[in-house]
PDB file of N, CA and C in Angstrom:
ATOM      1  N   UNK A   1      18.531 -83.604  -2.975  1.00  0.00           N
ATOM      2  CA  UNK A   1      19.531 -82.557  -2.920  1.00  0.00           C
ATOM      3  C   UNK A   1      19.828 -82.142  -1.474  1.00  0.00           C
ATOM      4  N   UNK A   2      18.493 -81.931  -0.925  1.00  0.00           N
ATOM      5  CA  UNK A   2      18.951 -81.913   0.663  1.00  0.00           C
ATOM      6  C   UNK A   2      19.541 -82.653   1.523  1.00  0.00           C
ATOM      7  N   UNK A   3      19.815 -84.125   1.137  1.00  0.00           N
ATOM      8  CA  UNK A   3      20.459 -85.347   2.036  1.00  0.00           C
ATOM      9  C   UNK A   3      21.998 -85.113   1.454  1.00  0.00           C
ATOM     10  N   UNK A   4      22.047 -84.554  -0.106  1.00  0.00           N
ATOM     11  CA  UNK A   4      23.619 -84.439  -0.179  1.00  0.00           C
ATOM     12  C   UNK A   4      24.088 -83.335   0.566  1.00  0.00           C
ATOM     13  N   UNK A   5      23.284 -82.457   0.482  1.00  0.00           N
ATOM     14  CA  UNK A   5      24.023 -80.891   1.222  1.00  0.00           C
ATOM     15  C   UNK A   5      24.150 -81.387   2.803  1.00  0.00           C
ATOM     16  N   UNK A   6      23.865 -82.031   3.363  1.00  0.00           N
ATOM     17  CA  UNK A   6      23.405 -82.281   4.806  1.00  0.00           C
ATOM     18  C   UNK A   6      24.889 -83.137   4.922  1.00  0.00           C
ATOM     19  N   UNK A   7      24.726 -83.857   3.836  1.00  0.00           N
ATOM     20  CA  UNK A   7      25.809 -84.981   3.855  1.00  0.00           C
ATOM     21  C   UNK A   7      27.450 -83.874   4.132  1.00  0.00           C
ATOM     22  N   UNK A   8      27.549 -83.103   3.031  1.00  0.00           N
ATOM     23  CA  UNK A   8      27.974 -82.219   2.767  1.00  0.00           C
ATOM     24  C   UNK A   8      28.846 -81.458   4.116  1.00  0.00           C
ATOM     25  N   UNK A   9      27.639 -81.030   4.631  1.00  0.00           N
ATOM     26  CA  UNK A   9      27.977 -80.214   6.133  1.00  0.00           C
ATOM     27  C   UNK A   9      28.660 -81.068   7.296  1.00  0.00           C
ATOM     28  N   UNK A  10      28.142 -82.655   7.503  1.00  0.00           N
ATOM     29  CA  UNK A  10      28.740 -83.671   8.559  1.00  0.00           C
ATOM     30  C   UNK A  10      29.620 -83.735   8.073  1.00  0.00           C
ATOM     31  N   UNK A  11      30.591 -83.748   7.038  1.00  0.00           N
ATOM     32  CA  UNK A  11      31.981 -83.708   6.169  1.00  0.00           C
ATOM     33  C   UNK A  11      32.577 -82.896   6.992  1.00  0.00           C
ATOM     34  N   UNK A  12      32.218 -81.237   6.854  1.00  0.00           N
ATOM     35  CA  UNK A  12      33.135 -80.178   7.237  1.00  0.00           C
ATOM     36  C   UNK A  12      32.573 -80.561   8.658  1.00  0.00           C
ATOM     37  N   UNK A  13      32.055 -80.916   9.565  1.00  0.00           N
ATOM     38  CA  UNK A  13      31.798 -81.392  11.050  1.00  0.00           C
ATOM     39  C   UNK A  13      32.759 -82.064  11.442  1.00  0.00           C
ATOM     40  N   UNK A  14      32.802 -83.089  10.886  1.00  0.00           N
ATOM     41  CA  UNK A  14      34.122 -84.372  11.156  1.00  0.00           C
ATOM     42  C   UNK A  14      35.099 -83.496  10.800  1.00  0.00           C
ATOM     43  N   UNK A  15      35.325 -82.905   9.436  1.00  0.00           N
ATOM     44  CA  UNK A  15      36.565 -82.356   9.600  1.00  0.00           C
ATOM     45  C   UNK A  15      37.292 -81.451  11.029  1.00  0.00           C
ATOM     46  N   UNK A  16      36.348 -80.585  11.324  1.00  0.00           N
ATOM     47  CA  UNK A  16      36.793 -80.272  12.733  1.00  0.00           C
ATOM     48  C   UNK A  16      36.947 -80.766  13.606  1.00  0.00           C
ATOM     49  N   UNK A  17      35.640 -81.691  13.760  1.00  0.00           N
ATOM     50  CA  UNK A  17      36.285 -82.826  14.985  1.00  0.00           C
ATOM     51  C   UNK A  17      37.500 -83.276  15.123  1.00  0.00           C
ATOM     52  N   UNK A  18      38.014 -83.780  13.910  1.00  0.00           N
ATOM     53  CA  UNK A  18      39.996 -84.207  14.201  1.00  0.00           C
ATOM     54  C   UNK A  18      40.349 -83.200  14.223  1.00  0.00           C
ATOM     55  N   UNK A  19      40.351 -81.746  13.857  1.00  0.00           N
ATOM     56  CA  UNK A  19      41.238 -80.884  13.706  1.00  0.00           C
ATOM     57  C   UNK A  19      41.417 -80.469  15.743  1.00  0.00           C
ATOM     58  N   UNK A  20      40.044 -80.199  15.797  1.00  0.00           N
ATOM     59  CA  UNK A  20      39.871 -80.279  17.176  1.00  0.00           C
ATOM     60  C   UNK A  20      40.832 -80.960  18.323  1.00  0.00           C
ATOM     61  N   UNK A  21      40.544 -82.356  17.971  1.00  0.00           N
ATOM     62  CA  UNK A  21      41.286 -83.208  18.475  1.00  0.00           C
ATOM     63  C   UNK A  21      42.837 -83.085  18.617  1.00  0.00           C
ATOM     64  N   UNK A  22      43.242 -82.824  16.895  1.00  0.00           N
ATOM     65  CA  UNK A  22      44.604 -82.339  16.924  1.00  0.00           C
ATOM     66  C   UNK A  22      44.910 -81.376  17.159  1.00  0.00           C
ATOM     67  N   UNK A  23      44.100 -80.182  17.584  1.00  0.00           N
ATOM     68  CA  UNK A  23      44.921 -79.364  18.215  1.00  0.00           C
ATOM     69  C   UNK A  23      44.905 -79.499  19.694  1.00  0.00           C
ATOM     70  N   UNK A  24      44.186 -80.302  20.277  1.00  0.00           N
ATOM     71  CA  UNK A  24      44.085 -80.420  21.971  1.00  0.00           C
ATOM     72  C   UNK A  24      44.350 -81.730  22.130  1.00  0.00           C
ATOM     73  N   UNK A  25      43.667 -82.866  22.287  1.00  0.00           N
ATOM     74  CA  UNK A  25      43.746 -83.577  22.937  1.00  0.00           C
ATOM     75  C   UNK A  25      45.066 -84.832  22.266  1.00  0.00           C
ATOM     76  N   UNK A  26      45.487 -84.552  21.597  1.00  0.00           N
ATOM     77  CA  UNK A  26      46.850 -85.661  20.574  1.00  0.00           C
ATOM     78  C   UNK A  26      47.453 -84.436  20.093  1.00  0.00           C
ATOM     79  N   UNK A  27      47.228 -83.205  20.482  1.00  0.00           N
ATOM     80  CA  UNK A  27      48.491 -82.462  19.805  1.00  0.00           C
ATOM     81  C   UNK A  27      50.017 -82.636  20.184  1.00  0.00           C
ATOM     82  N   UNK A  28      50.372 -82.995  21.367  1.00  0.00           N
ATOM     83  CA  UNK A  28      51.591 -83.614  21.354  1.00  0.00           C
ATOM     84  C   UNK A  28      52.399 -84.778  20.533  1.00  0.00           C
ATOM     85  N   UNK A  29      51.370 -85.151  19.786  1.00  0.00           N
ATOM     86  CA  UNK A  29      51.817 -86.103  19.028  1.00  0.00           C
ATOM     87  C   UNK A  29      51.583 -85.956  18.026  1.00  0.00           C
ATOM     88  N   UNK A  30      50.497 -87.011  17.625  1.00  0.00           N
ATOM     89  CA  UNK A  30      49.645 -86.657  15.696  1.00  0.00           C
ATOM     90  C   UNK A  30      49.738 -84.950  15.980  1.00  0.00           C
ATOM     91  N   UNK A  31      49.047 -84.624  16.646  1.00  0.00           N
ATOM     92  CA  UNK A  31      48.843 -82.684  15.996  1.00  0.00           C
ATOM     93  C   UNK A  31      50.335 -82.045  15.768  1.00  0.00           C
ATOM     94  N   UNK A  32      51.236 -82.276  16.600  1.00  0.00           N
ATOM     95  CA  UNK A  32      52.471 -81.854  16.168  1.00  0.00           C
ATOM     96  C   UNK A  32      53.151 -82.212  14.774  1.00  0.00           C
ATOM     97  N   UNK A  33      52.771 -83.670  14.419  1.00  0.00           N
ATOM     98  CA  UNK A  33      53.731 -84.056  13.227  1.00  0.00           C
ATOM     99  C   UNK A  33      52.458 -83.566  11.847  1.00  0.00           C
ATOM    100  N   UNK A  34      51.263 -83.620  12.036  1.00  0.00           N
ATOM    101  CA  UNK A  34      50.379 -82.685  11.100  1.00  0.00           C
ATOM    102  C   UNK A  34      50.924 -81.156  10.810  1.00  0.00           C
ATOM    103  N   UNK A  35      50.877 -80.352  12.108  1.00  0.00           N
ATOM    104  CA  UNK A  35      51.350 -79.097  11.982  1.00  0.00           C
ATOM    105  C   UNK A  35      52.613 -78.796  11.565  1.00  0.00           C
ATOM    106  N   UNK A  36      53.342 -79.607  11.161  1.00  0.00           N
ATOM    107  CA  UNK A  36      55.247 -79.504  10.868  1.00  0.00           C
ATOM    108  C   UNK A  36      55.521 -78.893  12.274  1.00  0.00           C
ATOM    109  N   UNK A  37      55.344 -79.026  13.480  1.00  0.00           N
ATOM    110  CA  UNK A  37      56.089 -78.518  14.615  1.00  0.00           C
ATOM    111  C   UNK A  37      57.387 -79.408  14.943  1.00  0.00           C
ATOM    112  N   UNK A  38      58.480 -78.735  15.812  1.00  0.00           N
ATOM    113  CA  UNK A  38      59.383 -79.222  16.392  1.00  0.00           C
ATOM    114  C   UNK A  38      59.044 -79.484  17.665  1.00  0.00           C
ATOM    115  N   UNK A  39      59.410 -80.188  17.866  1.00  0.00           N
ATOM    116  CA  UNK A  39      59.010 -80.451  20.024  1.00  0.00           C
ATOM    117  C   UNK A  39      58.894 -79.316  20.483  1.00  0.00           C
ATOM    118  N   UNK A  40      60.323 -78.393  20.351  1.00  0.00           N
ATOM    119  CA  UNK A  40      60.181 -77.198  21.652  1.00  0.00           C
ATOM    120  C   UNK A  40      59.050 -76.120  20.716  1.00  0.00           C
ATOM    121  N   UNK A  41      59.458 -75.956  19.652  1.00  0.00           N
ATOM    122  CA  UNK A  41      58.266 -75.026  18.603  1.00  0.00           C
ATOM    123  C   UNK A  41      56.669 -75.168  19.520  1.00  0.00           C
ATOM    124  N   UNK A  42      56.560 -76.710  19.581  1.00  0.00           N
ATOM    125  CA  UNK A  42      55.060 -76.877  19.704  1.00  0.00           C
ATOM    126  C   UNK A  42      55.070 -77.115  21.089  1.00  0.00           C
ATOM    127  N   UNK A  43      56.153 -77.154  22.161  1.00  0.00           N
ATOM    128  CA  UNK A  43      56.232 -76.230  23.544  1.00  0.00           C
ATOM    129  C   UNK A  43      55.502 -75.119  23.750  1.00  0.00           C
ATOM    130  N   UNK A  44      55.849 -74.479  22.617  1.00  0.00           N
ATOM    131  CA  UNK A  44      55.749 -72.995  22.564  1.00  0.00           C
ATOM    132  C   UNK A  44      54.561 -72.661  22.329  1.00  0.00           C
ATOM    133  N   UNK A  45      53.969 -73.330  21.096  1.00  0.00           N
ATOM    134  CA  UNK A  45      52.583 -72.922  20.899  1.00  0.00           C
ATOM    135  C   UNK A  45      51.063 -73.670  21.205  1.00  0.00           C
ATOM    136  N   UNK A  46      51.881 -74.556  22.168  1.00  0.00           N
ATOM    137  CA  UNK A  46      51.013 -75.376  22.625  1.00  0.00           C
ATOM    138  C   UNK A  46      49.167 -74.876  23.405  1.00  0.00           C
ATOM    139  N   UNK A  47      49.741 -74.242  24.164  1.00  0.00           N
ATOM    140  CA  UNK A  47      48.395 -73.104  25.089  1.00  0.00           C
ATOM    141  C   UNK A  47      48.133 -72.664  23.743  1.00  0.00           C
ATOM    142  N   UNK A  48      48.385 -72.071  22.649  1.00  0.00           N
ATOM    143  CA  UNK A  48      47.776 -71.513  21.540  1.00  0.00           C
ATOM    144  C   UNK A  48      46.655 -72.485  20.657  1.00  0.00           C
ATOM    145  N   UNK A  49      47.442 -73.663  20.327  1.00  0.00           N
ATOM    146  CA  UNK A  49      46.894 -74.175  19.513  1.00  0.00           C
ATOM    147  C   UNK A  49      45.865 -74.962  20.457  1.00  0.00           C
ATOM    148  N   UNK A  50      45.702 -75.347  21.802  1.00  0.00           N
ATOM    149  CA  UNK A  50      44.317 -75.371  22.577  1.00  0.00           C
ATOM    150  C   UNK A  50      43.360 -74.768  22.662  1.00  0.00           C
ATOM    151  N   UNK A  51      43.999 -72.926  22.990  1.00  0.00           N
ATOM    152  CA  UNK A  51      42.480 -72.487  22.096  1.00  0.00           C
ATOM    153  C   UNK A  51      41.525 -72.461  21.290  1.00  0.00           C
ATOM    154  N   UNK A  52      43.091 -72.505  20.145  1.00  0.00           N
ATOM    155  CA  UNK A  52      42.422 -72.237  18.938  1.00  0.00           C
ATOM    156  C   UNK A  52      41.325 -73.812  19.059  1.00  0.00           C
ATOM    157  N   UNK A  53      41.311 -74.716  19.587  1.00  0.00           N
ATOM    158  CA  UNK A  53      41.029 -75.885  19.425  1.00  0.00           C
ATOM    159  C   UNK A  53      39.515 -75.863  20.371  1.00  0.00           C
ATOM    160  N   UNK A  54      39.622 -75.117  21.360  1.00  0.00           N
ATOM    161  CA  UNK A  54      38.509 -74.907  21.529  1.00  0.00           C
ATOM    162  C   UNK A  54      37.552 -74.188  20.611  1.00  0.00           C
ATOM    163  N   UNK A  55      38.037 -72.800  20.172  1.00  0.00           N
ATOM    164  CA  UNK A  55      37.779 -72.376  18.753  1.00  0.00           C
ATOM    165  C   UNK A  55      36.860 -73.320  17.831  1.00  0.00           C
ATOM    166  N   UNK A  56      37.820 -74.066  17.848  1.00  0.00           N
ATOM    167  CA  UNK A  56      37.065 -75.130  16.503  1.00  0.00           C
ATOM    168  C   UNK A  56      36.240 -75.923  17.072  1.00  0.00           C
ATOM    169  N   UNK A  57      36.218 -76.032  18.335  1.00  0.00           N
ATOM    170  CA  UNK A  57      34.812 -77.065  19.108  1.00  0.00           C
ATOM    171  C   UNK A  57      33.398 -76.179  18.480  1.00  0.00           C
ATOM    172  N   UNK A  58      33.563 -74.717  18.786  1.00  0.00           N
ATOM    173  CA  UNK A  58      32.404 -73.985  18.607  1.00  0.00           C
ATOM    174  C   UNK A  58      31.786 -74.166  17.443  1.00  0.00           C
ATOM    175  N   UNK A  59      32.538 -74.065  16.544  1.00  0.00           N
ATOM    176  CA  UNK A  59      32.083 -73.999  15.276  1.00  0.00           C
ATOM    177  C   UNK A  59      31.488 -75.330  15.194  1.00  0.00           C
ATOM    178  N   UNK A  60      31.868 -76.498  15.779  1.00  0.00           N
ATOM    179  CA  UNK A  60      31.541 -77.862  15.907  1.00  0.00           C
ATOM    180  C   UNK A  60      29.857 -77.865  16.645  1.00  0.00           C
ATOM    181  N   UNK A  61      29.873 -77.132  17.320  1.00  0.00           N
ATOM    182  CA  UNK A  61      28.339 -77.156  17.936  1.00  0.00           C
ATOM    183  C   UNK A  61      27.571 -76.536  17.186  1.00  0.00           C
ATOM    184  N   UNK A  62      27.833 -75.406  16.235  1.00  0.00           N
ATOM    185  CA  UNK A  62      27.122 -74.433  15.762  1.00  0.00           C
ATOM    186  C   UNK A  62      26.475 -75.948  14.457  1.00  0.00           C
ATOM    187  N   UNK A  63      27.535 -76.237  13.690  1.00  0.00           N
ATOM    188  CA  UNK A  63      26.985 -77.392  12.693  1.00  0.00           C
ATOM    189  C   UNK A  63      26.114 -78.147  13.304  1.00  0.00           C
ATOM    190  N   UNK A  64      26.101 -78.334  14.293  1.00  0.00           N
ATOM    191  CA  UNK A  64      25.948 -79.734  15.097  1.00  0.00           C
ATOM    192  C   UNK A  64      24.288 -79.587  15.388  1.00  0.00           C
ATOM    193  N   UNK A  65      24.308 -78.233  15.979  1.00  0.00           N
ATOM    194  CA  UNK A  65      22.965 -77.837  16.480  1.00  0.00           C
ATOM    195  C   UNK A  65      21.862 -77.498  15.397  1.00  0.00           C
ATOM    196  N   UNK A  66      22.868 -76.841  14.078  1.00  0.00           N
ATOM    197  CA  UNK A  66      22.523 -77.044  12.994  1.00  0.00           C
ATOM    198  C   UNK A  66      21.789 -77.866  12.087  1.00  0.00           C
ATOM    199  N   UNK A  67      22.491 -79.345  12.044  1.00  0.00           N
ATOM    200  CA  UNK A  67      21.887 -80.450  11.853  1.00  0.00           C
ATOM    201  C   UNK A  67      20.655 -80.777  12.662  1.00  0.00           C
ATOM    202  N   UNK A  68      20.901 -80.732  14.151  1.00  0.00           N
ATOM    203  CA  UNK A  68      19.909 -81.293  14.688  1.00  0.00           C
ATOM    204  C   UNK A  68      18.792 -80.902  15.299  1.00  0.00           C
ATOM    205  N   UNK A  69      18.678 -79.516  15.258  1.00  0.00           N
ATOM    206  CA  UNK A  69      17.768 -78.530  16.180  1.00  0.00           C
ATOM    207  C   UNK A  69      16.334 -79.032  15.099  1.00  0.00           C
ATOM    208  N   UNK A  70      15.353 -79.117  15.913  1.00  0.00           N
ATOM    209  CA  UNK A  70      13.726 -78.948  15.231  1.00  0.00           C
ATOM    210  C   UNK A  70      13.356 -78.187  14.288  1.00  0.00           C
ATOM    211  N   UNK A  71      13.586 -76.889  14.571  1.00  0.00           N
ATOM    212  CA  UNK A  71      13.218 -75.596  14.077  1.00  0.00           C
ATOM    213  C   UNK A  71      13.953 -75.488  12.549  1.00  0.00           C
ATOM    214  N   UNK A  72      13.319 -75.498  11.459  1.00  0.00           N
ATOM    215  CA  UNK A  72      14.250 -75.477  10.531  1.00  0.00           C
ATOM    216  C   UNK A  72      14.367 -73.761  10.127  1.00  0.00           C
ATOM    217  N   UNK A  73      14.249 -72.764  10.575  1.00  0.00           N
ATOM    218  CA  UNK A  73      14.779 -71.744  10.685  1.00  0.00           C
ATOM    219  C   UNK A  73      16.189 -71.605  11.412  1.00  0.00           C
ATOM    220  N   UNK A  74      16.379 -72.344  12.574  1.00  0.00           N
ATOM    221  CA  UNK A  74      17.401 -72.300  13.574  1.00  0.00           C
ATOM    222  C   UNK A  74      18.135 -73.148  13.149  1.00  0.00           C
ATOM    223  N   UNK A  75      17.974 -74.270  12.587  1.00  0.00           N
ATOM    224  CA  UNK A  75      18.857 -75.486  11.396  1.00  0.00           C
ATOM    225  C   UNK A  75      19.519 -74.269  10.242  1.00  0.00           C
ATOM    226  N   UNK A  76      18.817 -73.348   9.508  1.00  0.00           N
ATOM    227  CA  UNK A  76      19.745 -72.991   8.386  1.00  0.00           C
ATOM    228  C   UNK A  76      20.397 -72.092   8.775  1.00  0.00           C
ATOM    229  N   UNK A  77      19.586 -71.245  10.716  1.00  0.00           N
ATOM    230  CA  UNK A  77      20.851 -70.221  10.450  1.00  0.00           C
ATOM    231  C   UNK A  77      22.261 -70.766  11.154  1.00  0.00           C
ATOM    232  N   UNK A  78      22.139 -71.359  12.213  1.00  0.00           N
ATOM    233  CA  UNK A  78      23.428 -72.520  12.300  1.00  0.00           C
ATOM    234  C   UNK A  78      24.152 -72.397  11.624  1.00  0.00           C
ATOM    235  N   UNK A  79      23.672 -73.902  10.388  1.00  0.00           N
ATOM    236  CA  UNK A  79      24.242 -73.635   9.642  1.00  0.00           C
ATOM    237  C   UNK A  79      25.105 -72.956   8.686  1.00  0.00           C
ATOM    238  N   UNK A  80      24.149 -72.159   8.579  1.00  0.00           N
ATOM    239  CA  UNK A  80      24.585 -71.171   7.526  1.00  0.00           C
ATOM    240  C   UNK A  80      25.889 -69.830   8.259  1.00  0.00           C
ATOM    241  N   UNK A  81      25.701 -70.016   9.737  1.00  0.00           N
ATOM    242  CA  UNK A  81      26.792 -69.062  10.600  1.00  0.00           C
ATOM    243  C   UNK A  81      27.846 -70.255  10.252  1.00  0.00           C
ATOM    244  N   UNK A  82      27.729 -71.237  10.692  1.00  0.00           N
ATOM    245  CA  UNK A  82      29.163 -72.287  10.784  1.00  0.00           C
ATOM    246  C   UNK A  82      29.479 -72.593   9.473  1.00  0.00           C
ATOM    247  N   UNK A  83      28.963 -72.593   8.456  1.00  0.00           N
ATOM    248  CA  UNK A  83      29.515 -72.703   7.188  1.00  0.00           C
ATOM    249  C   UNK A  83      30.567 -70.980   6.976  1.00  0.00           C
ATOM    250  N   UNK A  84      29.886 -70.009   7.300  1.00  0.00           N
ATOM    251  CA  UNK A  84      30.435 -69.162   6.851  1.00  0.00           C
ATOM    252  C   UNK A  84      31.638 -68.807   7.759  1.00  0.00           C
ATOM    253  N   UNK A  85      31.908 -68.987   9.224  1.00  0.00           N
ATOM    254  CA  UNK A  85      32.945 -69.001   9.972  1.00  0.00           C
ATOM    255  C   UNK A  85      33.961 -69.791   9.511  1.00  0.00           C
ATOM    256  N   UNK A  86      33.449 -71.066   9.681  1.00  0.00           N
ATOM    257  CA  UNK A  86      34.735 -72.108   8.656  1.00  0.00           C
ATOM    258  C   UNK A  86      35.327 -71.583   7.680  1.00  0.00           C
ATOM    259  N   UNK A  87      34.675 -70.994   6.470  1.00  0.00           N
ATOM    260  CA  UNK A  87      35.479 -70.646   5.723  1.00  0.00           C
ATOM    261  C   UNK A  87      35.990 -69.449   5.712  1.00  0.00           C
ATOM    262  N   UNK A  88      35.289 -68.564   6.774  1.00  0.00           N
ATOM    263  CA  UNK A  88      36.454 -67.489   6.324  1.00  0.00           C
ATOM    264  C   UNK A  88      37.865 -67.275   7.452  1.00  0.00           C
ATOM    265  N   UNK A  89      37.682 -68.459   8.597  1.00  0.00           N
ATOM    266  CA  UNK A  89      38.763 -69.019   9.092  1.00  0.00           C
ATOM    267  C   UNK A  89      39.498 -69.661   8.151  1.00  0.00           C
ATOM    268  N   UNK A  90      39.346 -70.297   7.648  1.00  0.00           N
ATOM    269  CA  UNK A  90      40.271 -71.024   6.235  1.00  0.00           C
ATOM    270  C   UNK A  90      40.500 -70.098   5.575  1.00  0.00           C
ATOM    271  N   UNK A  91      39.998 -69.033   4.990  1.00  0.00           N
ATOM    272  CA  UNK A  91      40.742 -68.098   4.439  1.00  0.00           C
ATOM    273  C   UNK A  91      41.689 -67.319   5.225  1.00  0.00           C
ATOM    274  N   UNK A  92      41.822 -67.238   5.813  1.00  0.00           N
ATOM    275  CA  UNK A  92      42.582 -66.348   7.413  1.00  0.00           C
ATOM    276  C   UNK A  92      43.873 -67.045   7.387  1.00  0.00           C
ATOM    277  N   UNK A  93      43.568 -68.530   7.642  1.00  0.00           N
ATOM    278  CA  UNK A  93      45.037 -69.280   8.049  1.00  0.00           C
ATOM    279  C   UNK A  93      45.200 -69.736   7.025  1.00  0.00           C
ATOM    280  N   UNK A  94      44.812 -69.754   5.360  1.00  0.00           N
ATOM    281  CA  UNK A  94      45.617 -69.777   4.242  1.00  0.00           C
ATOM    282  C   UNK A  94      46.006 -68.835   3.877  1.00  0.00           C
ATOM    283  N   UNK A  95      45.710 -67.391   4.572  1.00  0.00           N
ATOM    284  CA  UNK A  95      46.763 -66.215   4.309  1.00  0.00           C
ATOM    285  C   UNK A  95      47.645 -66.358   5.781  1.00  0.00           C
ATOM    286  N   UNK A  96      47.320 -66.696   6.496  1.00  0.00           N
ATOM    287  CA  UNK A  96      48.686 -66.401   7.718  1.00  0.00           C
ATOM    288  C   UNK A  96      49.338 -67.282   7.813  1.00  0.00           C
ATOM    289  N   UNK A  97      48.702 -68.699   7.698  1.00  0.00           N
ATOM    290  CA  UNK A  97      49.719 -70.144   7.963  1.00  0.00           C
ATOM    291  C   UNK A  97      50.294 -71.156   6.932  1.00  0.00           C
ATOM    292  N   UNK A  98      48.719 -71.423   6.079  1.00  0.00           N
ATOM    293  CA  UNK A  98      49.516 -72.637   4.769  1.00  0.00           C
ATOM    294  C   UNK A  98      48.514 -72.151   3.789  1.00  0.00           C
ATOM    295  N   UNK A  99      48.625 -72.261   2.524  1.00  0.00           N
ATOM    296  CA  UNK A  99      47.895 -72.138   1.611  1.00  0.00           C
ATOM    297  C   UNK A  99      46.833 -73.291   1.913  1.00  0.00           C
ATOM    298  N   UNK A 100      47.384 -74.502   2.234  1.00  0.00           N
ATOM    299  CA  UNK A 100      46.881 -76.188   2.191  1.00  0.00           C
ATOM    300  C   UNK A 100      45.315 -75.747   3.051  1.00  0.00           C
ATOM    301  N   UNK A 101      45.309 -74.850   3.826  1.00  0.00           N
ATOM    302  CA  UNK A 101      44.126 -74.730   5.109  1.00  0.00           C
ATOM    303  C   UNK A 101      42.919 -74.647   4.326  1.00  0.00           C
ATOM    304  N   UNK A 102      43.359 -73.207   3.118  1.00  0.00           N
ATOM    305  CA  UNK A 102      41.878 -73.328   2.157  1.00  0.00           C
ATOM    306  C   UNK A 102      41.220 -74.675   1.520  1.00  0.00           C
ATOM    307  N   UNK A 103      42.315 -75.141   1.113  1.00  0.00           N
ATOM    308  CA  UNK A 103      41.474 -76.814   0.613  1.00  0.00           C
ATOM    309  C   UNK A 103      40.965 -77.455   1.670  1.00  0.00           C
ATOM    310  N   UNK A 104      41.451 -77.252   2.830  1.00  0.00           N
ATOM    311  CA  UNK A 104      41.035 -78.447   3.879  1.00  0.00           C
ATOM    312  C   UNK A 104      39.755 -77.839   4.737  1.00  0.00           C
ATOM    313  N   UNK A 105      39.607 -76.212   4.735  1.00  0.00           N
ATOM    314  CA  UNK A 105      38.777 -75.667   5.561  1.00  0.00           C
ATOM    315  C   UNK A 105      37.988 -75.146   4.585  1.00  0.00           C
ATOM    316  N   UNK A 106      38.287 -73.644   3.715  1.00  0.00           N
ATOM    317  CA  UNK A 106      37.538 -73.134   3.112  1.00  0.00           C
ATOM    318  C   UNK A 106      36.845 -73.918   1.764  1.00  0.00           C
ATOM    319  N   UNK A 107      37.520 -74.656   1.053  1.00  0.00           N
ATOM    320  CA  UNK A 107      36.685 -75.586  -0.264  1.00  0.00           C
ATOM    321  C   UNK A 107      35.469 -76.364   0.455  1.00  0.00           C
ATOM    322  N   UNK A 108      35.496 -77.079   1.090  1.00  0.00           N
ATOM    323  CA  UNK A 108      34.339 -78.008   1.498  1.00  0.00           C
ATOM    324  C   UNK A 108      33.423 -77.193   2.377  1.00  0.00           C
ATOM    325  N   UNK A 109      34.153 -76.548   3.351  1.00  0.00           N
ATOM    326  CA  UNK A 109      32.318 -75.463   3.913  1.00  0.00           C
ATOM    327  C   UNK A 109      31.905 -74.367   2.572  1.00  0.00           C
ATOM    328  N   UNK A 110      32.404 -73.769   1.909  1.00  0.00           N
ATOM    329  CA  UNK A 110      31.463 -73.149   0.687  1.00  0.00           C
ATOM    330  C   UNK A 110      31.016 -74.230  -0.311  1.00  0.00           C
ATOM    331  N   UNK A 111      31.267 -75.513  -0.536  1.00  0.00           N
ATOM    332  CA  UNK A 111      30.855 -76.154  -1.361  1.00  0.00           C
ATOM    333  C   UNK A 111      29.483 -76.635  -0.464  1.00  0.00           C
ATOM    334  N   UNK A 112      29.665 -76.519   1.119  1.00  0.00           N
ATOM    335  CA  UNK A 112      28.631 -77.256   1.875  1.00  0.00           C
ATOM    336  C   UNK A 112      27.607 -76.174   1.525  1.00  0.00           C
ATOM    337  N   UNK A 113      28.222 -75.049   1.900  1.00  0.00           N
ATOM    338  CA  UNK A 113      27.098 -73.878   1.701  1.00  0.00           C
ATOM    339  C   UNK A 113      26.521 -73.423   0.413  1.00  0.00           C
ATOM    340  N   UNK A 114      26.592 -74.091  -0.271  1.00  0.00           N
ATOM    341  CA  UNK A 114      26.658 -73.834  -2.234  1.00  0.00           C
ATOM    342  C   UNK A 114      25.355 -74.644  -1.871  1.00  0.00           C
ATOM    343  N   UNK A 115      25.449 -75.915  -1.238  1.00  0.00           N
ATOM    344  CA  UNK A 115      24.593 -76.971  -1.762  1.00  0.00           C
ATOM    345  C   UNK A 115      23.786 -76.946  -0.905  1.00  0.00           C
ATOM    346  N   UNK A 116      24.031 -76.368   0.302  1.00  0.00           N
ATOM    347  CA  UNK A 116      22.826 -76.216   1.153  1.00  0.00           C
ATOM    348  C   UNK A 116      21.615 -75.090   1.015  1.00  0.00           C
ATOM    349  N   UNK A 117      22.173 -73.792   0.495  1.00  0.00           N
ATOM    350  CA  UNK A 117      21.501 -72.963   0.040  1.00  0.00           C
ATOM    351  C   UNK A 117      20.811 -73.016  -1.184  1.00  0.00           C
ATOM    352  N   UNK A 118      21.047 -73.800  -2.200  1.00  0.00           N
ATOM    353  CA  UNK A 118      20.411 -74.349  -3.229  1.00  0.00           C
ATOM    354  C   UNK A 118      19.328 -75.733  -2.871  1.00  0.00           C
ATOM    355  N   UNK A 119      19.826 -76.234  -1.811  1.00  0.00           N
ATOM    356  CA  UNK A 119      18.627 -77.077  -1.421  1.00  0.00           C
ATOM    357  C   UNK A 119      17.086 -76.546  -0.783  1.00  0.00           C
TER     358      UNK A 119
END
């Protein structure tokens, strides 16, 4: 049960990693035609959606350190912070931006955190 929940969490990891990606480093391109932007639109919100992209790096270390730290006290609380940031960022930008964010952000980190806390 613990190798699926683990499994579970590198899911919502990778998921940020591209999101990451698409919002910084290919957002002129892939991240723009993901986000429905227009060229000058995503002119516009370009410095934004870098933050936010750093944003999502953090949460990327928090899993990360999560997974890999020794201490399995410092593994669940990681965890258990970056599971719960993820999703209630996904709840945030499926009330401010797309409904679509909760499936892609909030479903898989509470399902990670369902299965990790039961492990």
């Amino acid at each position: 049960m613990l190798l699926f929940a683990q499994i579970t969490v590198v899911i919502v990891l990778l998921i940020h990693v591209y999101i990451v990606l698409l919002e910084t480093v290919f957002f002129d391109t892939r991240g723009r035609r993901v986000f429905g932007l227009s060229a000058e639109k995503a002119a516009i919100v370009k410095p934004a959606m870098s933050n936010q992209g750093c944003y999502n790096a953090f949460l990327v270390a928090a899993l990360a350190v999560g997974l890999l730290h020794g201490e399995p006290a410092v593994r669940s609380a990681f965890i258990t912070y970056g599971l719960l940031c993820v999703a209630v960022a996904g709840i945030w930008g499926g009330l401010t931006v797309s409904k679509r964010i909760i499936f892609v952000q909030t479903v898989p980190a509470v399902l990670a955190l369902v299965l990790y806390r039961l492990a």
